[in-house]
PDB file of N, CA and C in Angstrom:
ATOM      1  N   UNK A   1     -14.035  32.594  12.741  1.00  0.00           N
ATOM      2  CA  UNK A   1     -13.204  32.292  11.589  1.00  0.00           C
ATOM      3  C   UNK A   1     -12.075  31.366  12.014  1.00  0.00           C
ATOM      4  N   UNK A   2     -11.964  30.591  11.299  1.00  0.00           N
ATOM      5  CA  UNK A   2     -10.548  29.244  11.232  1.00  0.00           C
ATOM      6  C   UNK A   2      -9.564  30.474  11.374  1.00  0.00           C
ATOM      7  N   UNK A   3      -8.625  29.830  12.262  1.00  0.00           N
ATOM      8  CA  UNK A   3      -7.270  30.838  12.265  1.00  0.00           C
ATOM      9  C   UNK A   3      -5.845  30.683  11.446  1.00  0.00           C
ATOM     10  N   UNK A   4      -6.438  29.249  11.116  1.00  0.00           N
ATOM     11  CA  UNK A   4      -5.162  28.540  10.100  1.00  0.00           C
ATOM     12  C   UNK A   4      -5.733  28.890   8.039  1.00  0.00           C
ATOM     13  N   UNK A   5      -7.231  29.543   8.278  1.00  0.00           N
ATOM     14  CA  UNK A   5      -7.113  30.146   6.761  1.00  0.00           C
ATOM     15  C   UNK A   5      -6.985  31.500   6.866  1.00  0.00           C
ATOM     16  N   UNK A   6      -6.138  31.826   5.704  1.00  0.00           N
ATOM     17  CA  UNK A   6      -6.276  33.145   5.699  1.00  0.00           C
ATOM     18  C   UNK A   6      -7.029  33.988   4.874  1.00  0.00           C
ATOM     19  N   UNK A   7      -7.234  35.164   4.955  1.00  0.00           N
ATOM     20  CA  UNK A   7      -8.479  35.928   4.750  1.00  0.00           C
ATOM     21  C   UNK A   7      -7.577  36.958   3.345  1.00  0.00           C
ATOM     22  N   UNK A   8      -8.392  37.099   2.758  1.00  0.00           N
ATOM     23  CA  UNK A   8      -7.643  37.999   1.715  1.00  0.00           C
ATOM     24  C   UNK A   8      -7.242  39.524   1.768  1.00  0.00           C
ATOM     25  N   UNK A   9      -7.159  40.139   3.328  1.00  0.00           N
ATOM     26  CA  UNK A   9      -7.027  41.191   3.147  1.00  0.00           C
ATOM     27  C   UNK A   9      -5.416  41.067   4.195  1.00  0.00           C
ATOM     28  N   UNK A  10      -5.665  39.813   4.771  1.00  0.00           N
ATOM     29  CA  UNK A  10      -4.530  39.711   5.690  1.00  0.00           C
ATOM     30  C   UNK A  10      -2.874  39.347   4.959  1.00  0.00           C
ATOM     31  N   UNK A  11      -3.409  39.300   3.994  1.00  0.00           N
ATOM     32  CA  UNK A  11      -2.259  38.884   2.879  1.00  0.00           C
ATOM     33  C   UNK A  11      -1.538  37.594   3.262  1.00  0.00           C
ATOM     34  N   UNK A  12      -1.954  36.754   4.148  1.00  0.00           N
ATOM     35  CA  UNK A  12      -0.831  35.373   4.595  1.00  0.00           C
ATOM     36  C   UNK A  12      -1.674  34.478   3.478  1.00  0.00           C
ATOM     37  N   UNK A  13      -0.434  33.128   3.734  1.00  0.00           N
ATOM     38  CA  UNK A  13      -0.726  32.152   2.579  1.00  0.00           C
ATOM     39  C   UNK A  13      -1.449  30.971   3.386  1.00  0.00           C
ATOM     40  N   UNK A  14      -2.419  30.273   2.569  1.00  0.00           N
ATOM     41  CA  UNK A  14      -2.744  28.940   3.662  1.00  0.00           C
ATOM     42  C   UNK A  14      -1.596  27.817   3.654  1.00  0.00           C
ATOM     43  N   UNK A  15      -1.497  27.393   4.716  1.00  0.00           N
ATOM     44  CA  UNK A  15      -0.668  26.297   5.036  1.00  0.00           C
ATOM     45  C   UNK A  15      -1.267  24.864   4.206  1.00  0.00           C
ATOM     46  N   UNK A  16      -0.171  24.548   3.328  1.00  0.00           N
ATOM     47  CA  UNK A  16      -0.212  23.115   2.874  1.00  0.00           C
ATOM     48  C   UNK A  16      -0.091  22.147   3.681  1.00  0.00           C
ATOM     49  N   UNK A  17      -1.166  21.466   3.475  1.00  0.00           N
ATOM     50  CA  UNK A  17      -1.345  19.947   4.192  1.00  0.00           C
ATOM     51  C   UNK A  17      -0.649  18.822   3.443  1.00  0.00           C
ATOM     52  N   UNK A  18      -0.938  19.059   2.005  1.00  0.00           N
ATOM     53  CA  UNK A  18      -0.084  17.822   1.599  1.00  0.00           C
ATOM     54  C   UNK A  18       0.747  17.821   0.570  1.00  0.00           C
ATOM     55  N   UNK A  19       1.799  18.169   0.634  1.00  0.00           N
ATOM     56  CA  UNK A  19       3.108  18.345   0.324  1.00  0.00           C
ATOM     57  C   UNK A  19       3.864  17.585  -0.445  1.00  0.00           C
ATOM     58  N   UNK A  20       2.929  16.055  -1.054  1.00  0.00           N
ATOM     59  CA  UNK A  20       3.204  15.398  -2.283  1.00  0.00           C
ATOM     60  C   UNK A  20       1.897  15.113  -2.653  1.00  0.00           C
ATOM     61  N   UNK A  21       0.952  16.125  -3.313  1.00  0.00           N
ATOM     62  CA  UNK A  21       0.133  16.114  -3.356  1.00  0.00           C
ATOM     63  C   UNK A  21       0.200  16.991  -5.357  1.00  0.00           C
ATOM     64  N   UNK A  22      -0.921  16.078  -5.932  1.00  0.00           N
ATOM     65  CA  UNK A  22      -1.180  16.880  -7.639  1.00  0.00           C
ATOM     66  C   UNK A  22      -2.548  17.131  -7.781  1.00  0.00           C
ATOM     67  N   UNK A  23      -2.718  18.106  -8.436  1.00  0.00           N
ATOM     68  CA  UNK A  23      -4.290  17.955  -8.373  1.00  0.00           C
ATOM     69  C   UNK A  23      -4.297  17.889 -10.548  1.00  0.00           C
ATOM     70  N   UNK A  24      -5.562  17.480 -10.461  1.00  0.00           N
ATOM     71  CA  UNK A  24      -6.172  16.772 -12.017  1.00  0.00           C
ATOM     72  C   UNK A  24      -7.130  16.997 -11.961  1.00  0.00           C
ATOM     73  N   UNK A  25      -7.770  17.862 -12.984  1.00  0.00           N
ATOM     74  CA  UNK A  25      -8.939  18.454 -13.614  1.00  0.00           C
ATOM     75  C   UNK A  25      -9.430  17.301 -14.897  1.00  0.00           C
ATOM     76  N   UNK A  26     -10.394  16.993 -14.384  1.00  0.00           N
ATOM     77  CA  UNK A  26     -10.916  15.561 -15.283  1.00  0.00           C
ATOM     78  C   UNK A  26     -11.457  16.173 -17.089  1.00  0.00           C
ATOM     79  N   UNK A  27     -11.438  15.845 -18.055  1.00  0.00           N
ATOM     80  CA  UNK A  27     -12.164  16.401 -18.801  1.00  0.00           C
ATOM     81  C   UNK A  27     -12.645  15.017 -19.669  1.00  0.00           C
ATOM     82  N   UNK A  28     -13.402  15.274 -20.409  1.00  0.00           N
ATOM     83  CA  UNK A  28     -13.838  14.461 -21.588  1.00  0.00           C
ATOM     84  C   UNK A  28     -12.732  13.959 -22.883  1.00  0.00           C
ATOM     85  N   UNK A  29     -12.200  14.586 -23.118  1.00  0.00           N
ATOM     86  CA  UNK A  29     -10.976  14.436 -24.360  1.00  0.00           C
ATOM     87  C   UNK A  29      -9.778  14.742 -23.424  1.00  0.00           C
ATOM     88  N   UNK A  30      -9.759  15.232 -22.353  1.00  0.00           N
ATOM     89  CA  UNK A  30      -7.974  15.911 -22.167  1.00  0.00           C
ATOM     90  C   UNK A  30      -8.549  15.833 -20.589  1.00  0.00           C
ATOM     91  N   UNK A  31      -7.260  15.659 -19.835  1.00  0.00           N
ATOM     92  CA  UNK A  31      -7.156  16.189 -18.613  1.00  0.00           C
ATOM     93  C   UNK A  31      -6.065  17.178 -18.368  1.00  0.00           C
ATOM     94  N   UNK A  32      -5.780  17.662 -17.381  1.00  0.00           N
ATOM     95  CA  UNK A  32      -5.109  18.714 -16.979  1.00  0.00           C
ATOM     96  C   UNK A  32      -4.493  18.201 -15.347  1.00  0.00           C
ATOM     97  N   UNK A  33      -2.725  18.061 -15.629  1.00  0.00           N
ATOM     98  CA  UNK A  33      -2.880  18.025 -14.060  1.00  0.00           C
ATOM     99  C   UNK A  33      -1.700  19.028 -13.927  1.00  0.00           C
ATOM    100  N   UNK A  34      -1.096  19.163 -12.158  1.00  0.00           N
ATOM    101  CA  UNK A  34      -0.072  20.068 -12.320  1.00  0.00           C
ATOM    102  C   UNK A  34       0.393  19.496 -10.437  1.00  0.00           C
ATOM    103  N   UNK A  35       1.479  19.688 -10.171  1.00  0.00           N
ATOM    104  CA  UNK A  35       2.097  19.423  -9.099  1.00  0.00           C
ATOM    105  C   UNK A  35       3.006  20.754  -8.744  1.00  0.00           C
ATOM    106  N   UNK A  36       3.561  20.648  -7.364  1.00  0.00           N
ATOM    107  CA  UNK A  36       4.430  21.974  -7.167  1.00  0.00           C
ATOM    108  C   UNK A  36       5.266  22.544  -7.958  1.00  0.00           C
ATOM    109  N   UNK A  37       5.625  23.264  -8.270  1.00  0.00           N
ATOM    110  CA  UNK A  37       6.023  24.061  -8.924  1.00  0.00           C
ATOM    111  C   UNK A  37       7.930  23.563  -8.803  1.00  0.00           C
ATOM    112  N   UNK A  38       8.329  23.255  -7.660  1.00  0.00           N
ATOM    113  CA  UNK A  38       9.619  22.944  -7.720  1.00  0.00           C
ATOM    114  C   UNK A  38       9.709  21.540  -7.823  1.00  0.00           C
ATOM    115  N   UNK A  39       8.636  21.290  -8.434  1.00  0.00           N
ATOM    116  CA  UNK A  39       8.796  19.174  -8.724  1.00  0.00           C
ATOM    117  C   UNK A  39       8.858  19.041 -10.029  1.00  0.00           C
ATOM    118  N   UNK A  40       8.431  19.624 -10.875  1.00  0.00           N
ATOM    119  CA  UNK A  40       9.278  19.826 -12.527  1.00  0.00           C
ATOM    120  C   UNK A  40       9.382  21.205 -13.232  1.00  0.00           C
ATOM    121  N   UNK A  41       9.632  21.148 -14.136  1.00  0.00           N
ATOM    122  CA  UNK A  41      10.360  22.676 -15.672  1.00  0.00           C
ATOM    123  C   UNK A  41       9.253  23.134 -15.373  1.00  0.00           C
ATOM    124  N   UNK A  42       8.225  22.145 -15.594  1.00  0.00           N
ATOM    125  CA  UNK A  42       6.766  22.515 -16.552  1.00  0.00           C
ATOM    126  C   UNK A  42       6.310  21.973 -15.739  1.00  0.00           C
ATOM    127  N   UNK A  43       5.279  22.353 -14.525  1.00  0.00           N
ATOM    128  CA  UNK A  43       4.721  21.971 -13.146  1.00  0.00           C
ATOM    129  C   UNK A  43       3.029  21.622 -13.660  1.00  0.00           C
ATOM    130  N   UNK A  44       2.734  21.853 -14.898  1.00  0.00           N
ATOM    131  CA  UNK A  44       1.452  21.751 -15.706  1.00  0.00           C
ATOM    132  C   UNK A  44       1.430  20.818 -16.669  1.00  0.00           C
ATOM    133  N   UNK A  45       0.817  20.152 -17.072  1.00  0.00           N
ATOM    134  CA  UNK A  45       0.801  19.332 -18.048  1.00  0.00           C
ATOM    135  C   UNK A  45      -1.004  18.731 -18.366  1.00  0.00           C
ATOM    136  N   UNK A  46      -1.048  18.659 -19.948  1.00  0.00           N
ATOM    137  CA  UNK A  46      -2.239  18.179 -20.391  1.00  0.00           C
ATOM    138  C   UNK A  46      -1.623  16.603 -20.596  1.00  0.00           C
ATOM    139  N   UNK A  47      -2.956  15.974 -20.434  1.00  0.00           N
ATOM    140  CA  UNK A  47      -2.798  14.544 -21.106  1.00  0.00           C
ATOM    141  C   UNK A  47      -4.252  14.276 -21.684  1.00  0.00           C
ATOM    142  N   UNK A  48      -4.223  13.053 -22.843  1.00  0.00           N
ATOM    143  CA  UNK A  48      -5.048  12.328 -23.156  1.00  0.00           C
ATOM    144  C   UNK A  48      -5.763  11.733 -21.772  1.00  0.00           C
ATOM    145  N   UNK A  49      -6.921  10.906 -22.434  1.00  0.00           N
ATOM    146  CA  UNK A  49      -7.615   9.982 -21.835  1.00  0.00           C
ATOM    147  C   UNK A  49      -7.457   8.425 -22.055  1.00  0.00           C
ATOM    148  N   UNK A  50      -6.476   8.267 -23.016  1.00  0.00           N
ATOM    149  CA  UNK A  50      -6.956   6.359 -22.795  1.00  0.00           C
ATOM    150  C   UNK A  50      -5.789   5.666 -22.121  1.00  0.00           C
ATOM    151  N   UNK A  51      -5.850   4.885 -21.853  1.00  0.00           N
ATOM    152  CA  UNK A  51      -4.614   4.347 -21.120  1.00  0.00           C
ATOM    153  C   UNK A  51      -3.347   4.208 -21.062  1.00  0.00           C
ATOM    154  N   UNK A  52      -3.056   4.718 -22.135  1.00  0.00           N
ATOM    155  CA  UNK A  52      -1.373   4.616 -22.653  1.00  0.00           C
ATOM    156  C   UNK A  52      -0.825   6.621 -21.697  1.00  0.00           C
ATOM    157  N   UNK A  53      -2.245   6.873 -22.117  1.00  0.00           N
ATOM    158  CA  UNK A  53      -1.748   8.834 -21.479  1.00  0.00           C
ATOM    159  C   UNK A  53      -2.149   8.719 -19.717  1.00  0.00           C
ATOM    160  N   UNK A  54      -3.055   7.465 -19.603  1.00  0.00           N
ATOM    161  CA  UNK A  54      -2.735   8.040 -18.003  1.00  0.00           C
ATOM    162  C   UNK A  54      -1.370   6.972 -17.054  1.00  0.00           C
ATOM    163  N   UNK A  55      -1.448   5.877 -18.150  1.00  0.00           N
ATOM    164  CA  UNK A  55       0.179   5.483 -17.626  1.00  0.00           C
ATOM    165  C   UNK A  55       1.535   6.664 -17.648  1.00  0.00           C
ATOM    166  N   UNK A  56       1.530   7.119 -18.498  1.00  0.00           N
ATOM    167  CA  UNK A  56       2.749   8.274 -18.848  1.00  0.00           C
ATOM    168  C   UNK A  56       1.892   9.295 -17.653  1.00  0.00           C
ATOM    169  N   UNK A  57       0.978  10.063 -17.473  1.00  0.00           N
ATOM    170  CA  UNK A  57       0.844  10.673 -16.045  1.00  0.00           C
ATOM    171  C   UNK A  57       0.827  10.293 -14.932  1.00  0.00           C
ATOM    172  N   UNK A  58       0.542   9.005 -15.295  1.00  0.00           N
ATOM    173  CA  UNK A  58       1.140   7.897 -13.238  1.00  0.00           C
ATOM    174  C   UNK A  58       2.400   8.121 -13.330  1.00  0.00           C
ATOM    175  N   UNK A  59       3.481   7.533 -14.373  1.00  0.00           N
ATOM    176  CA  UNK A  59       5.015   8.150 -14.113  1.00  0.00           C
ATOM    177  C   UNK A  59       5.650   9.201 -14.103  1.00  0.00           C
ATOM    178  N   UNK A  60       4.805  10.331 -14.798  1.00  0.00           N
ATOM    179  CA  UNK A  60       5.501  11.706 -14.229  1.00  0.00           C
ATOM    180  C   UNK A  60       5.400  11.757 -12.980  1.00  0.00           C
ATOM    181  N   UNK A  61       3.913  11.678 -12.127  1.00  0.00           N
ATOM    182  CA  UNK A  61       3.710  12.030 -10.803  1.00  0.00           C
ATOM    183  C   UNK A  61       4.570  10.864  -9.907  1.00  0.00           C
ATOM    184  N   UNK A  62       4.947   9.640 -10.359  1.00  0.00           N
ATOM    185  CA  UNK A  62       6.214   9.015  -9.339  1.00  0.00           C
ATOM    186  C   UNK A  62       7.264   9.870  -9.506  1.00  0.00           C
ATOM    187  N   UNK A  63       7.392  10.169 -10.678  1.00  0.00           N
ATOM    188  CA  UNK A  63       8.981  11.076 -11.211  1.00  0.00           C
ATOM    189  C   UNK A  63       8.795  12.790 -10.345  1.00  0.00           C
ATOM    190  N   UNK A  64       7.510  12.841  -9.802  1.00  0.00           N
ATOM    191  CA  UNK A  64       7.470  14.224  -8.744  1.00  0.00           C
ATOM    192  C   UNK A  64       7.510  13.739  -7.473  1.00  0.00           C
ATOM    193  N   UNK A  65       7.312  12.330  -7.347  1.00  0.00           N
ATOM    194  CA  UNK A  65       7.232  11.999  -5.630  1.00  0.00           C
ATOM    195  C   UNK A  65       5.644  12.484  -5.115  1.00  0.00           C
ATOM    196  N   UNK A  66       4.926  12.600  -5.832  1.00  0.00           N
ATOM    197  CA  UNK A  66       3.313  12.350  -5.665  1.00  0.00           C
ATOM    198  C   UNK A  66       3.110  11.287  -4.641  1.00  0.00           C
ATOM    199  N   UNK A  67       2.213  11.456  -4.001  1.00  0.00           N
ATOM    200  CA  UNK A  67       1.904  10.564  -3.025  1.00  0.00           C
ATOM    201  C   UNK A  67       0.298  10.325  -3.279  1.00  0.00           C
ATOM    202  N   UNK A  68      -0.222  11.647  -3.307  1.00  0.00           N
ATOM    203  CA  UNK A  68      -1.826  11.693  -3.531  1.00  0.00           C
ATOM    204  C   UNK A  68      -2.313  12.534  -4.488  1.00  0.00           C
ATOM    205  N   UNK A  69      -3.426  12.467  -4.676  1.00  0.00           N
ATOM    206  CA  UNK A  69      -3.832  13.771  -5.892  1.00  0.00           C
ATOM    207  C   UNK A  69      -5.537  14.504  -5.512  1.00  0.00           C
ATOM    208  N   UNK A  70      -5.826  14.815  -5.768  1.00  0.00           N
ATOM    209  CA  UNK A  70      -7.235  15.708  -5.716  1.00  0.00           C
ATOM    210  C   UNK A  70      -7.567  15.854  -7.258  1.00  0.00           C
ATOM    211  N   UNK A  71      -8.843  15.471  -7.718  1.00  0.00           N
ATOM    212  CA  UNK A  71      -9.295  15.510  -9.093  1.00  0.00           C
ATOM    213  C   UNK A  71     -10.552  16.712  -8.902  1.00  0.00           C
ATOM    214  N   UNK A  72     -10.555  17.044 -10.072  1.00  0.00           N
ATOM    215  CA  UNK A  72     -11.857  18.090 -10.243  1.00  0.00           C
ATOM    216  C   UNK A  72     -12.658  17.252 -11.700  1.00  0.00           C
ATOM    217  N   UNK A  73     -14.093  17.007 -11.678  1.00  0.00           N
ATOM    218  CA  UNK A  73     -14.534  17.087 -12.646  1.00  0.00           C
ATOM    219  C   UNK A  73     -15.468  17.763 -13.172  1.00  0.00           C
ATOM    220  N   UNK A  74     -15.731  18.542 -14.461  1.00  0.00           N
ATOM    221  CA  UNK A  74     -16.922  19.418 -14.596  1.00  0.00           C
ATOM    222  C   UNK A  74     -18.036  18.505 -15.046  1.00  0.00           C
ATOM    223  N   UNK A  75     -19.236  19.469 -14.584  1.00  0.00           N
ATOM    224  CA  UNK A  75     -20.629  18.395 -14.671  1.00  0.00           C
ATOM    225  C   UNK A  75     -20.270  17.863 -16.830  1.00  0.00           C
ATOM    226  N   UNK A  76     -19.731  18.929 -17.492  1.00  0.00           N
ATOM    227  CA  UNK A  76     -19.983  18.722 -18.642  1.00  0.00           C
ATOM    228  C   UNK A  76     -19.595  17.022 -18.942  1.00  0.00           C
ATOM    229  N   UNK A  77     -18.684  16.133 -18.313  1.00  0.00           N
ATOM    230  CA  UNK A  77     -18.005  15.081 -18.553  1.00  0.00           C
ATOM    231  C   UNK A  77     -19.172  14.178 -18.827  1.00  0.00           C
ATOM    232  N   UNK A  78     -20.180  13.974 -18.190  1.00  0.00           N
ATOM    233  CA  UNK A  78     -21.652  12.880 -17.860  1.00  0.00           C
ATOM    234  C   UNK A  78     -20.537  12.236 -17.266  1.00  0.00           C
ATOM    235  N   UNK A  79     -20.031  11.753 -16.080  1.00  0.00           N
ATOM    236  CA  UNK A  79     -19.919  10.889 -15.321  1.00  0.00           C
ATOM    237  C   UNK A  79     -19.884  11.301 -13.903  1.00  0.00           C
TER     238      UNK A  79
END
């Protein structure tokens, strides 16, 4: 076993690697993204899909100091 994950009975937390990092759940009509928790009020946020909603989510995530992101998409999207 990796010694840097932890196991769920050991109760420790895994160590963050990236520390200006958002992750975004892709969807068909809406996405979903969210950043640390002490980088805004509301560390969650939905957005649209066309370009005007992912400009306004490129500037929240400068306005968190985002550096990178991790996306999820479900097979339902077709892409």
């Amino acid at each position: 076993m990796n010694p840097k994950r932890s196991n769920s009975k050991g109760g420790g937390k895994m160590p963050m690697l990236h520390m200006n990092a958002a992750a975004i759940d892709i969807g068909a009509t809406m996405h979903m993204a969210a950043v640390r928790a002490d980088r805004a009020p509301e560390p969650v946020r939905s957005s649209g899909t066309f370009t005007t909603d992912l400009h306004r989510l490129v500037d929240w995530f400068a306005e968190c100091g985002v550096e990178t992101s991790s996306w999820n998409r479900p097979a339902s999207t077709g892409f």
